[in-house]
Protein backbone atom coordinates (compact mmCIF):
# COMPACT_ATOMS: atom_id res chain seq x y z
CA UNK A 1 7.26 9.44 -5.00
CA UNK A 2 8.98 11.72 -2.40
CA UNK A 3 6.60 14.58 -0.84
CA UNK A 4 8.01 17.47 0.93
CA UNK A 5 5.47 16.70 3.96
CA UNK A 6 6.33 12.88 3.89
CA UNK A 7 8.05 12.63 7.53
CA UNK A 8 11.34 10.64 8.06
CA UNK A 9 9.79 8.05 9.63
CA UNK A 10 6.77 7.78 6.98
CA UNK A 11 9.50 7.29 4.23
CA UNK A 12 10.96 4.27 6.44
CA UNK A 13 7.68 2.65 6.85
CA UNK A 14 7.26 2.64 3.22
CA UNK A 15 10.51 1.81 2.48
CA UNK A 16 9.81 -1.18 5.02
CA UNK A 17 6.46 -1.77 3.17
CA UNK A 18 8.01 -2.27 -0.38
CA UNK A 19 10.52 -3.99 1.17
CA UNK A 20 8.02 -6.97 2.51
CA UNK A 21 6.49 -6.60 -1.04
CA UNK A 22 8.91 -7.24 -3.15
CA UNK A 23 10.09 -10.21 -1.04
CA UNK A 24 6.56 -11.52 -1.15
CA UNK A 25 6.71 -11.00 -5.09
CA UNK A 26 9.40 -13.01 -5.40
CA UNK A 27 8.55 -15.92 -3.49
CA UNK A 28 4.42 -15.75 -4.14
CA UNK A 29 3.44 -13.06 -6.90
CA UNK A 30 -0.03 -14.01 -6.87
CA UNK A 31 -0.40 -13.76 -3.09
CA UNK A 32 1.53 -10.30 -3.84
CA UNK A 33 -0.92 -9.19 -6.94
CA UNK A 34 -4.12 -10.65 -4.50
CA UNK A 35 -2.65 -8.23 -1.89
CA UNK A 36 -1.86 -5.31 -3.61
CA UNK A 37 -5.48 -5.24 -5.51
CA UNK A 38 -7.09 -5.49 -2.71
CA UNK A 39 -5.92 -2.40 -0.46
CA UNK A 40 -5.70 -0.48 -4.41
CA UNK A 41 -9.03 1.01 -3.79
CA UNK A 42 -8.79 2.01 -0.20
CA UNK A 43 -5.21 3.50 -1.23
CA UNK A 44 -6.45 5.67 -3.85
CA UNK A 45 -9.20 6.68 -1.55
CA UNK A 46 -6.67 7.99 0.85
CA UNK A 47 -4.34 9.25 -1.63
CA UNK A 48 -7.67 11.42 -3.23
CA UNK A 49 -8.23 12.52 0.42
CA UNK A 50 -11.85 10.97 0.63
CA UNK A 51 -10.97 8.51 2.94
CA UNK A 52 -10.16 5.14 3.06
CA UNK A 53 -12.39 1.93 3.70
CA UNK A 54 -11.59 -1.06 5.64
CA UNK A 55 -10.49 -4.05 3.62
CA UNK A 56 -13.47 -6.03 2.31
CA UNK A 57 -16.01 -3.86 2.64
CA UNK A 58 -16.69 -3.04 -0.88
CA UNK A 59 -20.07 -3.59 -1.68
């Protein structure tokens, strides 16, 4: 998942992120799945470059 214009301290904060993920999987993987499925559609948004929108919002 490395990108050429992913800055140094981009890649830390999402090695950071996966980090409190995984440890969040282990101890609570529903909590973990809740998590991730929430944010998936604002991610994606931001990944496609549209934009992303806040948590909860979906209508």
């Amino acid at each position: 998942m490395s990108d050429e214009k992913t800055s140094p301290s981009d890649t830390g904060f999402r090695e950071k992120l996966l980090a409190m993920l995984e440890w969040l999987a282990e101890r609570d993987p529903v909590a973990a799945a809740r998590l991730v499925a929430e944010y998936t559609e604002d991610l994606l948004a931001e990944v496609a470059g549209g934009g992303a929108t806040p948590a909860g919002s979906k209508g």
